[in-house]
Protein backbone atom coordinates (compact mmCIF):
# COMPACT_ATOMS: atom_id res chain seq x y z
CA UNK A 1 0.00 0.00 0.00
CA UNK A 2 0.96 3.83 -0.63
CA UNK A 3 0.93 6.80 0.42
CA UNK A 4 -1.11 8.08 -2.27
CA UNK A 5 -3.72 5.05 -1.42
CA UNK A 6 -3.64 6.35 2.39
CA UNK A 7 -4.15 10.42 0.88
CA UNK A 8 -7.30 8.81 -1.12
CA UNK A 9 -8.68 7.76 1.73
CA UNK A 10 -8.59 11.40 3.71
CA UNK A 11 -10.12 13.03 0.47
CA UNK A 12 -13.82 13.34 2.56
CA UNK A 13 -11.80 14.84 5.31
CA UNK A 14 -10.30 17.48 3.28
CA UNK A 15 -13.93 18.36 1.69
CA UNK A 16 -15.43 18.41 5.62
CA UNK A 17 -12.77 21.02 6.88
CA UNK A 18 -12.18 22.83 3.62
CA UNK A 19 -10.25 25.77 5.94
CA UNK A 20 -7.94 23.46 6.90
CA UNK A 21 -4.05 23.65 5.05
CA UNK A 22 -2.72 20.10 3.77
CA UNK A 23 0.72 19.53 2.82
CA UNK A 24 2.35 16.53 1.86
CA UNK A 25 6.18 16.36 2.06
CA UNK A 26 7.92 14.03 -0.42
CA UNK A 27 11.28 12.13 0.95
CA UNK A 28 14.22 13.30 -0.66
CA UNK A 29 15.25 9.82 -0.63
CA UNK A 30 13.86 6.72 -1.68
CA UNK A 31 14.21 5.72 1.94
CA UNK A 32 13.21 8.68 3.84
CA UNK A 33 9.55 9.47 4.83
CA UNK A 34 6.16 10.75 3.30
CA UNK A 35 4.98 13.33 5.80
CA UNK A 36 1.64 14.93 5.92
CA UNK A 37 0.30 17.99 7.76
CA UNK A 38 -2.70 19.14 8.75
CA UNK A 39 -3.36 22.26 9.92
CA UNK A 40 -6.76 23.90 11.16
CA UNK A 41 -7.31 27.19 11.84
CA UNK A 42 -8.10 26.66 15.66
CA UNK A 43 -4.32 25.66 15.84
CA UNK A 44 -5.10 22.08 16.04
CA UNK A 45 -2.82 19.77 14.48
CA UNK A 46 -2.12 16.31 13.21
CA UNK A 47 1.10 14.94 11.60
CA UNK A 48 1.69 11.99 9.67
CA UNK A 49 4.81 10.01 8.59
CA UNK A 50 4.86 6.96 6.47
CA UNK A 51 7.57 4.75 5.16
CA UNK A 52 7.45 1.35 3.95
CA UNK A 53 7.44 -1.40 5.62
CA UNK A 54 6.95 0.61 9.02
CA UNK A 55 3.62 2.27 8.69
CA UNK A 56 2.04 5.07 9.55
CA UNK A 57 2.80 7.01 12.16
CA UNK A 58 0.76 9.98 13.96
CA UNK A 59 0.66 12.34 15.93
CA UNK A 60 -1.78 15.77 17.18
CA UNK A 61 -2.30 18.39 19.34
CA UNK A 62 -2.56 21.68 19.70
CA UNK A 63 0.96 22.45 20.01
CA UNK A 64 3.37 19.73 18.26
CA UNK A 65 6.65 20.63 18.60
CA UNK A 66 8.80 19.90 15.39
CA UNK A 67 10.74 16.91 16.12
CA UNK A 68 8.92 15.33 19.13
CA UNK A 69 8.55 12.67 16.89
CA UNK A 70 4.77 10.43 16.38
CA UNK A 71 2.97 9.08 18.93
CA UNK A 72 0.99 6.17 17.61
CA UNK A 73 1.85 4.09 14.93
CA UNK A 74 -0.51 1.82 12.50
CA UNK A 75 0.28 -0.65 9.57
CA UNK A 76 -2.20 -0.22 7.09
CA UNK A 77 -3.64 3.01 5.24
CA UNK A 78 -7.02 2.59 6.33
CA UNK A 79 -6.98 2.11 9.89
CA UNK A 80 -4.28 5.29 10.20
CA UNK A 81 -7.19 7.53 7.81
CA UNK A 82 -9.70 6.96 10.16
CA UNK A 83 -7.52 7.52 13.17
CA UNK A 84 -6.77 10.92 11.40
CA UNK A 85 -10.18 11.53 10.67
CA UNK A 86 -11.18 10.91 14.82
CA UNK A 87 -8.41 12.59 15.75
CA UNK A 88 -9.33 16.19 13.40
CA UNK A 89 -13.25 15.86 14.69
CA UNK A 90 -12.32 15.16 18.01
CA UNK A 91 -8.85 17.93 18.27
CA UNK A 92 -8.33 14.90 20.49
CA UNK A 93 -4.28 15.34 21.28
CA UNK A 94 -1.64 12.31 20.84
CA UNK A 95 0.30 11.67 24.06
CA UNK A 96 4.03 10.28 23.93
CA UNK A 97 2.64 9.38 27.59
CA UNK A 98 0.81 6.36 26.91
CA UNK A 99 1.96 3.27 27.05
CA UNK A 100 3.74 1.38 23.76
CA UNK A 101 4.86 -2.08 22.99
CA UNK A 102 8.13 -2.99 22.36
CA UNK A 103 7.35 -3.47 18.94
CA UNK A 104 5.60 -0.20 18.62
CA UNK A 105 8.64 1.33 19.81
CA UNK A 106 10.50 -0.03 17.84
CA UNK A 107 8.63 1.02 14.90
CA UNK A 108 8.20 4.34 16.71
CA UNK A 109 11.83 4.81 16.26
CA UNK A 110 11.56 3.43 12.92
CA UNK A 111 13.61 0.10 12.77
CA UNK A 112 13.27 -2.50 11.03
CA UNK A 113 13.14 -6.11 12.94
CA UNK A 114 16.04 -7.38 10.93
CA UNK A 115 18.20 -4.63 12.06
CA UNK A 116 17.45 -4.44 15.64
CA UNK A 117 17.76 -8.09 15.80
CA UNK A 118 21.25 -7.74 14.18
CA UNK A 119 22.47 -5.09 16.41
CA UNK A 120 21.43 -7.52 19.69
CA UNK A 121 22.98 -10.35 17.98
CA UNK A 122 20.05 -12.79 17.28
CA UNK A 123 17.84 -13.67 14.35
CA UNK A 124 14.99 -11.81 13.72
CA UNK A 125 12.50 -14.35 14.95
CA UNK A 126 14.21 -14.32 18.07
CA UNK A 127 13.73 -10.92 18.55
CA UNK A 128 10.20 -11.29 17.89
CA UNK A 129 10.35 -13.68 20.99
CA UNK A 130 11.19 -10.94 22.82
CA UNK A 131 8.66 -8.55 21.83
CA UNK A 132 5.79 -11.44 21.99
CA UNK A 133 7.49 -11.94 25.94
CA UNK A 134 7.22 -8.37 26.39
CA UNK A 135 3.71 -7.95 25.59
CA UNK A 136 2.63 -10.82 28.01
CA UNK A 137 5.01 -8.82 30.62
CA UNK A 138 6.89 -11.66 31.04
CA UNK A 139 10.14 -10.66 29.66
CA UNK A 140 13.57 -10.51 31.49
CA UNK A 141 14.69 -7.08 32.36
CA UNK A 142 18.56 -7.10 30.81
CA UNK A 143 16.47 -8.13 27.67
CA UNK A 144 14.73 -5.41 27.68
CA UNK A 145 17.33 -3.36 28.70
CA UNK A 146 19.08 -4.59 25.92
CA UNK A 147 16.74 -4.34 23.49
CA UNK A 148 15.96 -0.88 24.34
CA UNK A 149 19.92 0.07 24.13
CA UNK A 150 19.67 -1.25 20.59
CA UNK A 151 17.63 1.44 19.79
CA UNK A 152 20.04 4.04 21.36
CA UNK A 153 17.65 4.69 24.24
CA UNK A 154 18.05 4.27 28.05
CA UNK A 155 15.83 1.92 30.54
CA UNK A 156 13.95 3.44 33.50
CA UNK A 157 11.77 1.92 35.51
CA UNK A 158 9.91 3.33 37.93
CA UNK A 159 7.27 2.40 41.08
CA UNK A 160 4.43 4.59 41.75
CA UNK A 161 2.50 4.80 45.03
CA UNK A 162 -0.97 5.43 45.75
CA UNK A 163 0.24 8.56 48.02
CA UNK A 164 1.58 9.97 45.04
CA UNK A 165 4.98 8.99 45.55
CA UNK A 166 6.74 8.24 42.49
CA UNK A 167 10.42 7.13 42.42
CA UNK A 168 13.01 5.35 40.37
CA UNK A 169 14.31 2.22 40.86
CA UNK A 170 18.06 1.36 39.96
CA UNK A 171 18.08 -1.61 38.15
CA UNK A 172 21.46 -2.89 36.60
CA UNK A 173 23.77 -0.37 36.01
């Protein structure tokens, strides 16, 4: 599937809010990434960025801030149109806040499978062992710790109280 397929599909959006501005970015490399804005005049927002084989990725708000990067990612052109379409009648915002899976993550930070599991060292369908373990919660935590490093990030974990107390917990390093 496209990007053009997944631009078809918003065509009833851009007739419904015909005062909002719609620009489409072209990579300047094969590789890079489609992007699409849309802009309404209330200052709500939504961004999208698509490259083969990751997906779609979105996010909104009132205020994005260029580079935060997407929020929500989604494999196929029709179920990312009609997120964009809820999200513009909503001016419901994305949040970076909520919860991903590993593999969301992963694609959030747009890598491939075969080249995450090559920096960790393992085949690709081990790593998808890994993410499978994570979403039942029953992964180990150098894994993820790992796994995480691969994608030039940094574990925390942290333990939340009902008082309110939040604090983090050292773990490893």
């Amino acid at each position: 599937m496209t990007f053009q397929t997944f631009l078809s599909l918003l065509e009833p959006l851009r007739a419904e809010y015909p005062e909002a501005e719609f620009e489409v970015s072209e990579p300047a490399a094969p590789s890079g990434f489609w992007i699409l804005s849309i802009d309404l005049p209330d200052g709500f927002s939504v961004e999208v960025e698509w490259k083969r084989p990751l997906g779609f990725g979105i996010a909104a708000g009132p205020n994005l801030a260029f580079g935060e990067g997407v929020h929500e990612v989604f494999a196929n052109a029709p179920d990312a149109a009609a997120r964009v379409a809820h999200l513009v009648a909503t001016r419901t915002p994305t949040s970076a806040d909520v919860p991903v899976s590993i593999a969301q993550l992963r694609k959030l930070r747009g890598r491939m499978q075969k080249e995450v599991a090559e920096a960790l060292g393992i085949s690709k369908s081990g790593l998808s062992q890994i993410e499978t373990s994570a979403a039942m919660g029953t992964v180990q935590i150098d894994t993820l710790q790992k796994l995480i490093e691969s994608l030039g990030g940094r574990l925390k974990i942290s333990a939340t109280f009902p008082d309110g107390m939040e604090r983090r917990v050292s773990v490893g390093h």
